[in-house]
PDB file of N, CA and C in Angstrom:
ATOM      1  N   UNK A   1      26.021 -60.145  40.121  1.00  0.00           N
ATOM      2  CA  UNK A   1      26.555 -58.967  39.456  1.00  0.00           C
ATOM      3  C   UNK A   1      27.253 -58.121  40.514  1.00  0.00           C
ATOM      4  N   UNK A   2      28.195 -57.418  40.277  1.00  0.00           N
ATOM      5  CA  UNK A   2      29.290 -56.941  41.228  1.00  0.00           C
ATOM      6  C   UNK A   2      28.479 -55.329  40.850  1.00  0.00           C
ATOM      7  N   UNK A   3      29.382 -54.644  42.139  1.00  0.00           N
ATOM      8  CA  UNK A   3      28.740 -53.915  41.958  1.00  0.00           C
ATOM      9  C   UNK A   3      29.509 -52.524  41.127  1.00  0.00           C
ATOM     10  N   UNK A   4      30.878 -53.321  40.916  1.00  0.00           N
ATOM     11  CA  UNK A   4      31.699 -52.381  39.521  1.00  0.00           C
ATOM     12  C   UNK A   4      30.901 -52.233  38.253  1.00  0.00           C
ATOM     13  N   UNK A   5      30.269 -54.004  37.558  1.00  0.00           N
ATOM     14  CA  UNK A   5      29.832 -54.337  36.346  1.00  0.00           C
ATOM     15  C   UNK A   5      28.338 -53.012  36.552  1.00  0.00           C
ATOM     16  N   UNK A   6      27.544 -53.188  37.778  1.00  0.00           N
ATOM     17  CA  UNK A   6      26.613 -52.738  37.657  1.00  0.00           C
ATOM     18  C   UNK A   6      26.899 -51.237  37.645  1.00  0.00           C
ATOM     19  N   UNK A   7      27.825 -50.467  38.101  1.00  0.00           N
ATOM     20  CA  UNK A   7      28.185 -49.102  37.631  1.00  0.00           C
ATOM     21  C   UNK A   7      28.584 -48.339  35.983  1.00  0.00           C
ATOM     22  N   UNK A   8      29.211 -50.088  35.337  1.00  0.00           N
ATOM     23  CA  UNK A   8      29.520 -49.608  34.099  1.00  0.00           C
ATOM     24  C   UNK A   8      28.417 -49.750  33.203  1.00  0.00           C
ATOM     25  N   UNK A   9      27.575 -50.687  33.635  1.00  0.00           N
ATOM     26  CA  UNK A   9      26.511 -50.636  32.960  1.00  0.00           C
ATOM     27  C   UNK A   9      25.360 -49.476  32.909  1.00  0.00           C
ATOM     28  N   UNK A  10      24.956 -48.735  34.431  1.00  0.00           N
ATOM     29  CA  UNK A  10      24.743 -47.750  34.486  1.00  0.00           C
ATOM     30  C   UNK A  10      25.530 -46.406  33.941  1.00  0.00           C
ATOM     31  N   UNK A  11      26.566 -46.281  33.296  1.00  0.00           N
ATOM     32  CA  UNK A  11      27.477 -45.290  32.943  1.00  0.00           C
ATOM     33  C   UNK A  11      26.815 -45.587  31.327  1.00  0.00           C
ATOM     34  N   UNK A  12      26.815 -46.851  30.516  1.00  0.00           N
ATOM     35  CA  UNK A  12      26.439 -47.562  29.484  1.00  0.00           C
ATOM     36  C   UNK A  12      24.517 -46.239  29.207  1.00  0.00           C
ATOM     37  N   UNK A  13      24.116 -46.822  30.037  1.00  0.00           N
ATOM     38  CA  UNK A  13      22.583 -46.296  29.999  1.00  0.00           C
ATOM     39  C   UNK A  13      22.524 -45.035  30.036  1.00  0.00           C
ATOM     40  N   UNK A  14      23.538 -44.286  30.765  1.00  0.00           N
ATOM     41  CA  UNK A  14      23.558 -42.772  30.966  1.00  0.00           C
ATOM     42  C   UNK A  14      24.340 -42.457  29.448  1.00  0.00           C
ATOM     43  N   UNK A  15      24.857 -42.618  29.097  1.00  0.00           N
ATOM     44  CA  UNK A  15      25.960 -42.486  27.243  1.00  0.00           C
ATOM     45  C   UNK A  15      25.029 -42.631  26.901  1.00  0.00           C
ATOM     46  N   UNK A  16      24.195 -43.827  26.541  1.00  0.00           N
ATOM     47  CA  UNK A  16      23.134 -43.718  25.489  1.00  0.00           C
ATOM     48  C   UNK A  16      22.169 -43.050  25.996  1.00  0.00           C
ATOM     49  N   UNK A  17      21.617 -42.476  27.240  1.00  0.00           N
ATOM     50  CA  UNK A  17      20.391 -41.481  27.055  1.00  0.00           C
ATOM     51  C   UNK A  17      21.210 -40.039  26.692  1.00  0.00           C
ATOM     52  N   UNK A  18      21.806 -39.961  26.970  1.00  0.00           N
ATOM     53  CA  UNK A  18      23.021 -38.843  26.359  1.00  0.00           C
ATOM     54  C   UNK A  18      23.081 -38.319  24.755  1.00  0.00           C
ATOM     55  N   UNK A  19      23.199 -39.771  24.216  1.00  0.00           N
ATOM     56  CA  UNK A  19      23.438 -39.864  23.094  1.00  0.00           C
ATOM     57  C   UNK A  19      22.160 -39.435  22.237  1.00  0.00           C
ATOM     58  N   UNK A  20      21.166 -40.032  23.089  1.00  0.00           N
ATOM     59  CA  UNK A  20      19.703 -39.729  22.558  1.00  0.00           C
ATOM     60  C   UNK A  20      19.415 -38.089  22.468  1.00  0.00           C
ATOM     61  N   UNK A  21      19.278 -37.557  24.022  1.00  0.00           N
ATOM     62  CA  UNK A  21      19.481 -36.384  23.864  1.00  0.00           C
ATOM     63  C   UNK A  21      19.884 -35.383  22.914  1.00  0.00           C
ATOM     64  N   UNK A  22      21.482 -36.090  22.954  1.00  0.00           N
ATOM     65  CA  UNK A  22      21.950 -35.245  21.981  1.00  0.00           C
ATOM     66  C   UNK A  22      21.554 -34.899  20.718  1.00  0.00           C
ATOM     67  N   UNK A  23      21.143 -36.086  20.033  1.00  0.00           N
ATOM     68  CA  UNK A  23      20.652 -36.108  18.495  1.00  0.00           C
ATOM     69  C   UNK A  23      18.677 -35.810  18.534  1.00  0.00           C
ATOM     70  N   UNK A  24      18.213 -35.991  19.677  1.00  0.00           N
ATOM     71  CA  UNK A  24      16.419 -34.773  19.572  1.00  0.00           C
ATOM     72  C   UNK A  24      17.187 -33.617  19.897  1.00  0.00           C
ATOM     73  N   UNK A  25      18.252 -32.983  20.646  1.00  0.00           N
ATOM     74  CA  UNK A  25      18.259 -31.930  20.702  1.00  0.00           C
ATOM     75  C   UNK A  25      19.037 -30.834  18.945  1.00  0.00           C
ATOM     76  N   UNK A  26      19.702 -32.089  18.519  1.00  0.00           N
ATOM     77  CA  UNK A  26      20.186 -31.202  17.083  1.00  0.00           C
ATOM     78  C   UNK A  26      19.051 -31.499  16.208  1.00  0.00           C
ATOM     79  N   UNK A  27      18.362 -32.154  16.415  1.00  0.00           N
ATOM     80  CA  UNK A  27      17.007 -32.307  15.338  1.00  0.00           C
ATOM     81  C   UNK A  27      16.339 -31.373  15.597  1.00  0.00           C
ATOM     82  N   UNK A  28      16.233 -30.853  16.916  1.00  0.00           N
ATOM     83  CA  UNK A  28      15.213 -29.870  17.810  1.00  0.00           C
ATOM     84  C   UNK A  28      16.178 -28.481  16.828  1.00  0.00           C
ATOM     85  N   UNK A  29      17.445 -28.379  16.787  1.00  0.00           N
ATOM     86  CA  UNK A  29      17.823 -27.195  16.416  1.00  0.00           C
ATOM     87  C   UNK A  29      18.346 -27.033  14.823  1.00  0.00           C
ATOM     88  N   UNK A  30      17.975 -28.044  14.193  1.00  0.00           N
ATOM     89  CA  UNK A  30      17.882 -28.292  12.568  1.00  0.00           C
ATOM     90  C   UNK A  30      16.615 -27.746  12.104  1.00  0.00           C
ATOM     91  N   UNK A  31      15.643 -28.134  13.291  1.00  0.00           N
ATOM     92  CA  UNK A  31      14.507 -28.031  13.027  1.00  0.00           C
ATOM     93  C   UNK A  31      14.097 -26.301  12.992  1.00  0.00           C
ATOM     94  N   UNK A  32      14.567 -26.104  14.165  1.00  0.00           N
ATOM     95  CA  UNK A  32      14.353 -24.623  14.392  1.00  0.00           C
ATOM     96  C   UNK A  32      15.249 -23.836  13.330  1.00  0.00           C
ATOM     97  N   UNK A  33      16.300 -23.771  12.683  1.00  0.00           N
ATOM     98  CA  UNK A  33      17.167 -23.347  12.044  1.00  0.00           C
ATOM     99  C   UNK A  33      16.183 -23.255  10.514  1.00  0.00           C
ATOM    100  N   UNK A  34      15.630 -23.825  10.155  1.00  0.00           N
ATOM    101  CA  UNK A  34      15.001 -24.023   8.977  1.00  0.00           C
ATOM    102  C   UNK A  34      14.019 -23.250   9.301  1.00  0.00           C
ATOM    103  N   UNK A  35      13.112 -23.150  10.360  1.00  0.00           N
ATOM    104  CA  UNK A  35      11.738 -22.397  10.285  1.00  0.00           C
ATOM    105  C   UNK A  35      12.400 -20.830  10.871  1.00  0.00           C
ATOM    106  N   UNK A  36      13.454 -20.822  10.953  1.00  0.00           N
ATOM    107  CA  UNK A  36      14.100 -19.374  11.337  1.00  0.00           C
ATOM    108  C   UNK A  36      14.274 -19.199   9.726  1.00  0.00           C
ATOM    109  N   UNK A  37      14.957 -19.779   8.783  1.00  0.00           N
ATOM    110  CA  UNK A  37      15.053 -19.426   7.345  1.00  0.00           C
ATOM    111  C   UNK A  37      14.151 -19.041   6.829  1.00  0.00           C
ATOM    112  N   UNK A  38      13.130 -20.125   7.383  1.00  0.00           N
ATOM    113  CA  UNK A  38      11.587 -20.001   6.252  1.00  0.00           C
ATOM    114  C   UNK A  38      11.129 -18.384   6.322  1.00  0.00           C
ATOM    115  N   UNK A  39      11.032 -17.869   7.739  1.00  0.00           N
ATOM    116  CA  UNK A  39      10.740 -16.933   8.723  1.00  0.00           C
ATOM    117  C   UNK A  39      11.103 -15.457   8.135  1.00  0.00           C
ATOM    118  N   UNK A  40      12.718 -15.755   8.108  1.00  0.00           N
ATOM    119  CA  UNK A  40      13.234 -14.483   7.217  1.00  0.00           C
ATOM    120  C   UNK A  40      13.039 -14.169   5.359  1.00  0.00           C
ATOM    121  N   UNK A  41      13.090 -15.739   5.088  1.00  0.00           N
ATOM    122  CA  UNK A  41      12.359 -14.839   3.492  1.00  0.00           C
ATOM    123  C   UNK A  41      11.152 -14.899   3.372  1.00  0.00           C
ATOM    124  N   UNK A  42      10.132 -15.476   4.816  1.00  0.00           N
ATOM    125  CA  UNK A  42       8.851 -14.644   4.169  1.00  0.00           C
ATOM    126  C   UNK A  42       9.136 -12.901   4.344  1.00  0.00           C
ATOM    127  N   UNK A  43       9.616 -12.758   5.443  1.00  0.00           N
ATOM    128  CA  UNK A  43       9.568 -11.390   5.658  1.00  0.00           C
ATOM    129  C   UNK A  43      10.569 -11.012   4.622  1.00  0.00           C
ATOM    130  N   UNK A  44      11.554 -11.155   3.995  1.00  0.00           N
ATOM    131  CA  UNK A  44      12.124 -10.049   2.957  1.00  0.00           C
ATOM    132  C   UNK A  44      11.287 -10.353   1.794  1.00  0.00           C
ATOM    133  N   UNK A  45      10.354 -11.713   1.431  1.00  0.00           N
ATOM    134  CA  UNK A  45       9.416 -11.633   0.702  1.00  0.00           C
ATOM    135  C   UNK A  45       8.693  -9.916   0.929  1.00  0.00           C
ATOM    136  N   UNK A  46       7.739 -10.199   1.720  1.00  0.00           N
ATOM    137  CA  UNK A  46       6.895  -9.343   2.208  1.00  0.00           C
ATOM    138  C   UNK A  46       7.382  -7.808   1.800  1.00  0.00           C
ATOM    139  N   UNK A  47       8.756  -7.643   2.486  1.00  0.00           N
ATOM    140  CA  UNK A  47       9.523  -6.426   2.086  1.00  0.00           C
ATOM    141  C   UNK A  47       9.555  -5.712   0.895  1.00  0.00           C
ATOM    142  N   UNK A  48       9.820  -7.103  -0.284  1.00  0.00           N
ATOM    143  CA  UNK A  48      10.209  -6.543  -1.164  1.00  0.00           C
ATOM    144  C   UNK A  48       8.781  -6.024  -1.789  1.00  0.00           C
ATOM    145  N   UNK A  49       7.508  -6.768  -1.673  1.00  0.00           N
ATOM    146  CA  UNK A  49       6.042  -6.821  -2.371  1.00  0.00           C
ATOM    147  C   UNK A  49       6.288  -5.359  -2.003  1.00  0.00           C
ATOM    148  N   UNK A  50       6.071  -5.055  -0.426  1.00  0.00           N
ATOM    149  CA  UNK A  50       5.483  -3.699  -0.140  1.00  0.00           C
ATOM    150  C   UNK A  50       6.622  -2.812  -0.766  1.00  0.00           C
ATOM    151  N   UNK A  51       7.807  -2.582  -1.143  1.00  0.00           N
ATOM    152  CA  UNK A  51       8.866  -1.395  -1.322  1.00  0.00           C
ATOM    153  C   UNK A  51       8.011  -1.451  -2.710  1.00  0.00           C
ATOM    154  N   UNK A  52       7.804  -2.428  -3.572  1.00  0.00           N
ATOM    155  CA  UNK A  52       7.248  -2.930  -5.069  1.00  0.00           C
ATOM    156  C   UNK A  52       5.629  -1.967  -5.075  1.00  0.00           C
ATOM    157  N   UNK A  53       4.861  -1.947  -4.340  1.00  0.00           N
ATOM    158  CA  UNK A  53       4.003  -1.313  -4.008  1.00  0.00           C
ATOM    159  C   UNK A  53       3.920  -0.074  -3.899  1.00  0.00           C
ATOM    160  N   UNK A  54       4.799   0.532  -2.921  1.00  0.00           N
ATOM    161  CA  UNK A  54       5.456   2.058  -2.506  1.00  0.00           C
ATOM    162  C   UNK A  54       6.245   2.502  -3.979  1.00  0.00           C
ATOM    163  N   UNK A  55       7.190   1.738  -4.685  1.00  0.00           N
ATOM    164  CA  UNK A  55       7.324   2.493  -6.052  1.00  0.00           C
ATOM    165  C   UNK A  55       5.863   2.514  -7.311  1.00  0.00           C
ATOM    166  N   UNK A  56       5.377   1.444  -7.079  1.00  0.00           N
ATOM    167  CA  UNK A  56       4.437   1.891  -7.827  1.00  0.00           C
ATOM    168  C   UNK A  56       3.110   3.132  -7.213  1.00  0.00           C
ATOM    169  N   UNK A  57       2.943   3.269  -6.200  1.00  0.00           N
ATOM    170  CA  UNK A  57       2.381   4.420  -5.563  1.00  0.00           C
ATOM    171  C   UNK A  57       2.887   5.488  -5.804  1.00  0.00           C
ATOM    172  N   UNK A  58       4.467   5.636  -5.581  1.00  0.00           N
ATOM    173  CA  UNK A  58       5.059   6.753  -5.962  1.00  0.00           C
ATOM    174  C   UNK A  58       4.944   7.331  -7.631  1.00  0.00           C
ATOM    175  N   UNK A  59       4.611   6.380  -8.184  1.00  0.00           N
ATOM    176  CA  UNK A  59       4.692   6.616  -9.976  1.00  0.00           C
ATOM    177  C   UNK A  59       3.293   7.214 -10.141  1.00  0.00           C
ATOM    178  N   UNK A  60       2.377   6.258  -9.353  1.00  0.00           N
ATOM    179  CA  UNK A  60       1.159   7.030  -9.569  1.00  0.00           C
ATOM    180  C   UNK A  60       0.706   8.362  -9.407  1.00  0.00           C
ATOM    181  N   UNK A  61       1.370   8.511  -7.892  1.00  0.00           N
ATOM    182  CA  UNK A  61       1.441   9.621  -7.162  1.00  0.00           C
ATOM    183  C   UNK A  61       1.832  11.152  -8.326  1.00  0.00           C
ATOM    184  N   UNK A  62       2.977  10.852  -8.472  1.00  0.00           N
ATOM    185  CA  UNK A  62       3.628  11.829  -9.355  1.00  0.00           C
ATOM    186  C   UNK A  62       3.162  11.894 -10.808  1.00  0.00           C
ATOM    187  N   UNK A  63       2.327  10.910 -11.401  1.00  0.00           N
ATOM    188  CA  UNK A  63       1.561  11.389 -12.505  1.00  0.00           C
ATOM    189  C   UNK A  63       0.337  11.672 -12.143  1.00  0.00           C
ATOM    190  N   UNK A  64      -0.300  11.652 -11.005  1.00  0.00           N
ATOM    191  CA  UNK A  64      -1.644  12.187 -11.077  1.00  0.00           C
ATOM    192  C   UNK A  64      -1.489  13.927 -10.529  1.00  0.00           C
ATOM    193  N   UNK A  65       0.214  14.281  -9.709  1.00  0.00           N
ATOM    194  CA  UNK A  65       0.570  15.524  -9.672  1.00  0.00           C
ATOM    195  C   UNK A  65       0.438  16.097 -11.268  1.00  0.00           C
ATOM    196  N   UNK A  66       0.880  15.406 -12.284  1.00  0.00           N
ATOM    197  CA  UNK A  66       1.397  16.342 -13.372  1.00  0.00           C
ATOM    198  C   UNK A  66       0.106  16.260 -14.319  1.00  0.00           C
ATOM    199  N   UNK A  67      -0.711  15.301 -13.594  1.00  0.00           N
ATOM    200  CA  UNK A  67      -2.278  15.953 -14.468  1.00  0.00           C
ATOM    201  C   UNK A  67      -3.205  17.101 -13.533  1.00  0.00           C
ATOM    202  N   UNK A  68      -2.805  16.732 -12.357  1.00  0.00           N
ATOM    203  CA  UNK A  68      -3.740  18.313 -12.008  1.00  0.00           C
ATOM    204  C   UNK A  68      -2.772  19.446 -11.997  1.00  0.00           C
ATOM    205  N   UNK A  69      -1.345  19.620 -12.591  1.00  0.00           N
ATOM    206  CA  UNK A  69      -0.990  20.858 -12.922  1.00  0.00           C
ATOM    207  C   UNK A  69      -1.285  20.847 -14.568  1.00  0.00           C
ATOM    208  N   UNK A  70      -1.314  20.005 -15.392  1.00  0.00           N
ATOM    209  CA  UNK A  70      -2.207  20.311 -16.935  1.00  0.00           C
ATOM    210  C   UNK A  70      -3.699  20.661 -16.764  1.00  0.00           C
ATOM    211  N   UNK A  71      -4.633  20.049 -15.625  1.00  0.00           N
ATOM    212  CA  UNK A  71      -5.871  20.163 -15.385  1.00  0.00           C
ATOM    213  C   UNK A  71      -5.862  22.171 -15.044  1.00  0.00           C
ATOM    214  N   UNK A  72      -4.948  22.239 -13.945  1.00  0.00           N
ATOM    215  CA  UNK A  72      -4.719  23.791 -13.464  1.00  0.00           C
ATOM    216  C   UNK A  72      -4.596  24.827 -14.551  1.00  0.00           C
ATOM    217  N   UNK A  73      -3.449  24.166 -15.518  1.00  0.00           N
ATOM    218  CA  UNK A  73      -2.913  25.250 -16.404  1.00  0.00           C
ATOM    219  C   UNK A  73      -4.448  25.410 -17.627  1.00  0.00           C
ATOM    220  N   UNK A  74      -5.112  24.306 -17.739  1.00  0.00           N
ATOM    221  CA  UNK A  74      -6.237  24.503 -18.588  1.00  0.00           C
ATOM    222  C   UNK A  74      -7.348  25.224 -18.505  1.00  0.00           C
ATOM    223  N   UNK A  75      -7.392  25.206 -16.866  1.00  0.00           N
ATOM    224  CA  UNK A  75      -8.814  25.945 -16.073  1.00  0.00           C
ATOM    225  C   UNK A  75      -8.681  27.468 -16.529  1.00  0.00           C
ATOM    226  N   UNK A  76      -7.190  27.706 -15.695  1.00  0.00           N
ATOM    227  CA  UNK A  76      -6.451  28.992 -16.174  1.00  0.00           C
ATOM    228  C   UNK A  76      -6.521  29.458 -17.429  1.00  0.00           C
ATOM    229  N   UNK A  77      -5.967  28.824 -18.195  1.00  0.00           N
ATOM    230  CA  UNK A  77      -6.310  29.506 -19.766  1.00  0.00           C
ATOM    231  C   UNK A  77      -7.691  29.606 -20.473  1.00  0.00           C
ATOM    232  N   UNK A  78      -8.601  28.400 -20.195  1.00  0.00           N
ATOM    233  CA  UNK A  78      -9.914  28.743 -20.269  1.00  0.00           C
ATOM    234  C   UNK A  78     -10.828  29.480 -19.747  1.00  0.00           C
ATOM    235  N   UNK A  79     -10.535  30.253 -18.656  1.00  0.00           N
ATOM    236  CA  UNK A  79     -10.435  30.927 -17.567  1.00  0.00           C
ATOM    237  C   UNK A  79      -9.997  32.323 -18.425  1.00  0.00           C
ATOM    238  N   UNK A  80      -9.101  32.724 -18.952  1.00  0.00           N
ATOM    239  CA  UNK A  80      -8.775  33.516 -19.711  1.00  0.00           C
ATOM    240  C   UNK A  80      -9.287  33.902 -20.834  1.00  0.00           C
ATOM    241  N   UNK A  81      -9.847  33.069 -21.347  1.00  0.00           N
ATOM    242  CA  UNK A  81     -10.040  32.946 -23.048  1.00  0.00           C
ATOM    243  C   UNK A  81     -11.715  33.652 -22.471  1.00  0.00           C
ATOM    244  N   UNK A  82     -11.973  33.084 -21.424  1.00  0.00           N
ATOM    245  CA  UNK A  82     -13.647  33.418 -21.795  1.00  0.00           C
ATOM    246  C   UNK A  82     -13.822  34.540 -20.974  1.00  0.00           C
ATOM    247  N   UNK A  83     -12.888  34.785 -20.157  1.00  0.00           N
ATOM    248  CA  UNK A  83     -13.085  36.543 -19.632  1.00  0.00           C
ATOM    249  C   UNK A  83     -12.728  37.818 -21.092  1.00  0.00           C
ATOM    250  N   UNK A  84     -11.975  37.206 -21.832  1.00  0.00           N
ATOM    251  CA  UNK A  84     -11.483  37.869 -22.779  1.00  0.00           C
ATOM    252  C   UNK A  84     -12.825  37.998 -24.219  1.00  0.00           C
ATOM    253  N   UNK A  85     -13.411  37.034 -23.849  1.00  0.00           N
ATOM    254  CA  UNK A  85     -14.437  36.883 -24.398  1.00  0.00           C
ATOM    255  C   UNK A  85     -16.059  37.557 -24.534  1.00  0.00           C
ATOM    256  N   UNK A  86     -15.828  37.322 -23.187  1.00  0.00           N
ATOM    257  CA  UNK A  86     -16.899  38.282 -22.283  1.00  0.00           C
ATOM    258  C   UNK A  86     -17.629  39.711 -23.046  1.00  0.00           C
ATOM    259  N   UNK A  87     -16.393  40.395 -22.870  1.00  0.00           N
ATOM    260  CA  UNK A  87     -16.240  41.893 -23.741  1.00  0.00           C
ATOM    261  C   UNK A  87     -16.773  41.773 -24.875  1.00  0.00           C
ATOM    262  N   UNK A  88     -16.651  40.780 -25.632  1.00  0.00           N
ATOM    263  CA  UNK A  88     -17.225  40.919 -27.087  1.00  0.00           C
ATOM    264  C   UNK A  88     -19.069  39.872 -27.373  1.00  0.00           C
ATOM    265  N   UNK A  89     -19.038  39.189 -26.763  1.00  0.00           N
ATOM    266  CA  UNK A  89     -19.959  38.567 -27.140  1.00  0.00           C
ATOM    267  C   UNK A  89     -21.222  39.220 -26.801  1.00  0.00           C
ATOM    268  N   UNK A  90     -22.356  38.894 -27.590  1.00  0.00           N
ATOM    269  CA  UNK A  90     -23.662  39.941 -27.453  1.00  0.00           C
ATOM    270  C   UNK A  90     -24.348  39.025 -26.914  1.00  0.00           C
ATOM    271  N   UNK A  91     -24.107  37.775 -26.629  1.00  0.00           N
ATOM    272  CA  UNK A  91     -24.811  36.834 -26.008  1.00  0.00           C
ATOM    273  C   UNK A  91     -25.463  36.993 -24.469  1.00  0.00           C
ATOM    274  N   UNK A  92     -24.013  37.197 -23.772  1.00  0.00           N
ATOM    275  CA  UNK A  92     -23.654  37.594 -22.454  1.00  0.00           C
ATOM    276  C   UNK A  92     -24.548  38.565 -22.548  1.00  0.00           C
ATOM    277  N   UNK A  93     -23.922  39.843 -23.075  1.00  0.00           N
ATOM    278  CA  UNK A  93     -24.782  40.857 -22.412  1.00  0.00           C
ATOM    279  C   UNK A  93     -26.276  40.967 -22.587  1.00  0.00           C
ATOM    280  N   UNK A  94     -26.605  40.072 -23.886  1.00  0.00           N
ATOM    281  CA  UNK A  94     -28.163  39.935 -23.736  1.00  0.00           C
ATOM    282  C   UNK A  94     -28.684  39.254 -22.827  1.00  0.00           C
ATOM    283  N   UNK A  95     -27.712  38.167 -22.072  1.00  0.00           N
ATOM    284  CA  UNK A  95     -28.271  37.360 -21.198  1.00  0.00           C
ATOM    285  C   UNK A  95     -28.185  38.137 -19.832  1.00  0.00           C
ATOM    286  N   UNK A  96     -27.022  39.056 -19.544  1.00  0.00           N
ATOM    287  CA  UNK A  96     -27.042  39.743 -18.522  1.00  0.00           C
ATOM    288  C   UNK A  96     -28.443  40.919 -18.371  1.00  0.00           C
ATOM    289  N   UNK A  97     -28.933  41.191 -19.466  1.00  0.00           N
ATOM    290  CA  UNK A  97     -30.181  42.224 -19.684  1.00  0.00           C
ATOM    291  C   UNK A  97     -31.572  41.482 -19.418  1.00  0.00           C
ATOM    292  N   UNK A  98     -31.086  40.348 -19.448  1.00  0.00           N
ATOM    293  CA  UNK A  98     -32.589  39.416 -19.203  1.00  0.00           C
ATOM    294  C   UNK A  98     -32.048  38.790 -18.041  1.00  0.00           C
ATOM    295  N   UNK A  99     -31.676  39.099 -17.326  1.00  0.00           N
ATOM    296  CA  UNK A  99     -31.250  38.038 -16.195  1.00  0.00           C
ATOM    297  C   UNK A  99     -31.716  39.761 -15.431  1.00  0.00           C
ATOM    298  N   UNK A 100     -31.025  41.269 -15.361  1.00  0.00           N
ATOM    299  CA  UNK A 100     -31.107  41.699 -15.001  1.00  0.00           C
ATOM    300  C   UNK A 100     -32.369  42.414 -14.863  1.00  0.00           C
ATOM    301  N   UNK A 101     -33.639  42.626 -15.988  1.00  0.00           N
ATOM    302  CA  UNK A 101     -34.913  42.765 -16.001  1.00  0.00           C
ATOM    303  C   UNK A 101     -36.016  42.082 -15.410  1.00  0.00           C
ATOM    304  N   UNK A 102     -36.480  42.457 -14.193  1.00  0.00           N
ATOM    305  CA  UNK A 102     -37.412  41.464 -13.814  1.00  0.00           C
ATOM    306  C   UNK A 102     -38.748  41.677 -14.781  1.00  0.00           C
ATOM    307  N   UNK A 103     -39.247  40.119 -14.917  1.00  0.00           N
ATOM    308  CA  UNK A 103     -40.244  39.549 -15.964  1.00  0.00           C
ATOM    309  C   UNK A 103     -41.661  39.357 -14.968  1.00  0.00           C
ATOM    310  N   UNK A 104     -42.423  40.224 -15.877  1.00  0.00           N
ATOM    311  CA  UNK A 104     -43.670  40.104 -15.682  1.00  0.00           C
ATOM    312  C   UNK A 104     -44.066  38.407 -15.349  1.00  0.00           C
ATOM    313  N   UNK A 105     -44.779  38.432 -14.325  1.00  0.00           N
ATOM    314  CA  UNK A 105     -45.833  36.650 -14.333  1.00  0.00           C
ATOM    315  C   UNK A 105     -46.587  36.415 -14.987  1.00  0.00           C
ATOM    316  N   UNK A 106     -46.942  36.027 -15.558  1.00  0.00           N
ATOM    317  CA  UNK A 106     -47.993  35.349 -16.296  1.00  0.00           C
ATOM    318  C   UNK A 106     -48.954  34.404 -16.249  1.00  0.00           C
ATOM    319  N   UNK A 107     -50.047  35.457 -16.150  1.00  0.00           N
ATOM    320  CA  UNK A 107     -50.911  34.546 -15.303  1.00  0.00           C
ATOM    321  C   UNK A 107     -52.234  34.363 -15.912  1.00  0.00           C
ATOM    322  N   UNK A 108     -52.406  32.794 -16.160  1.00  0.00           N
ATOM    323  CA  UNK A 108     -53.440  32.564 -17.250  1.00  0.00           C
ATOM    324  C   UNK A 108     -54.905  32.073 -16.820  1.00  0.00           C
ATOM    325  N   UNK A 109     -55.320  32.723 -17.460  1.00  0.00           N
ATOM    326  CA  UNK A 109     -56.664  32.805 -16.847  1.00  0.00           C
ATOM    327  C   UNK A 109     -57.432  31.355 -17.098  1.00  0.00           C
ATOM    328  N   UNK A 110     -58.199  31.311 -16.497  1.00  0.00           N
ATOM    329  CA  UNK A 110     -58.531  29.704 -15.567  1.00  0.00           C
ATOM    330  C   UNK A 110     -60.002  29.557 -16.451  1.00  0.00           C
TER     331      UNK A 110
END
């Protein structure tokens, strides 16, 4: 074997490890290209759950505001009704007359 044949043949072996290379390295970056895809719609998955989450928080949010201003406005008016009340009922003030009289003990004999 001369030592031209044996250069082209070595040039031969270097092309095809070349060649090899080349095609693990686009498999290597097919490969990666896909788990970069997978990658981004889990995360705009993810995105969208939590924004989906945050509007429904926000809905909650803002109706449990507009029951403690009905809860407020009720306290208030009941709040009203029974101060207004106060004045007239004979209940109260009988209860204020017995609340305000201190009561004998009673003490039973043994």
């Amino acid at each position: 074997m001369s030592e031209n044949d044996f250069l082209k043949e070595n040039d031969l072996l270097h092309e095809c490890e070349s060649i090899e290379d080349d095609d693990k390295r686009l498999k290597r970056r097919e490969k990666n290209r896909v788990a970069a895809q997978r990658s981004r719609k889990k995360q705009t998955q993810k995105a969208d759950k939590l924004h989906e989450e945050y509007k429904c928080l926000e809905y909650e949010n803002c109706s449990l505001k507009k029951d403690v201003e009905k809860l407020t406005d009720e306290l208030r008016r009941l709040t009203e009704v029974l101060k207004s009340h106060e004045s007239i009922c004979p209940l109260i003030h009988c209860a204020i007359n017995l609340m305000s009289v201190p009561r004998p003990e009673v003490i039973m004999p043994r």
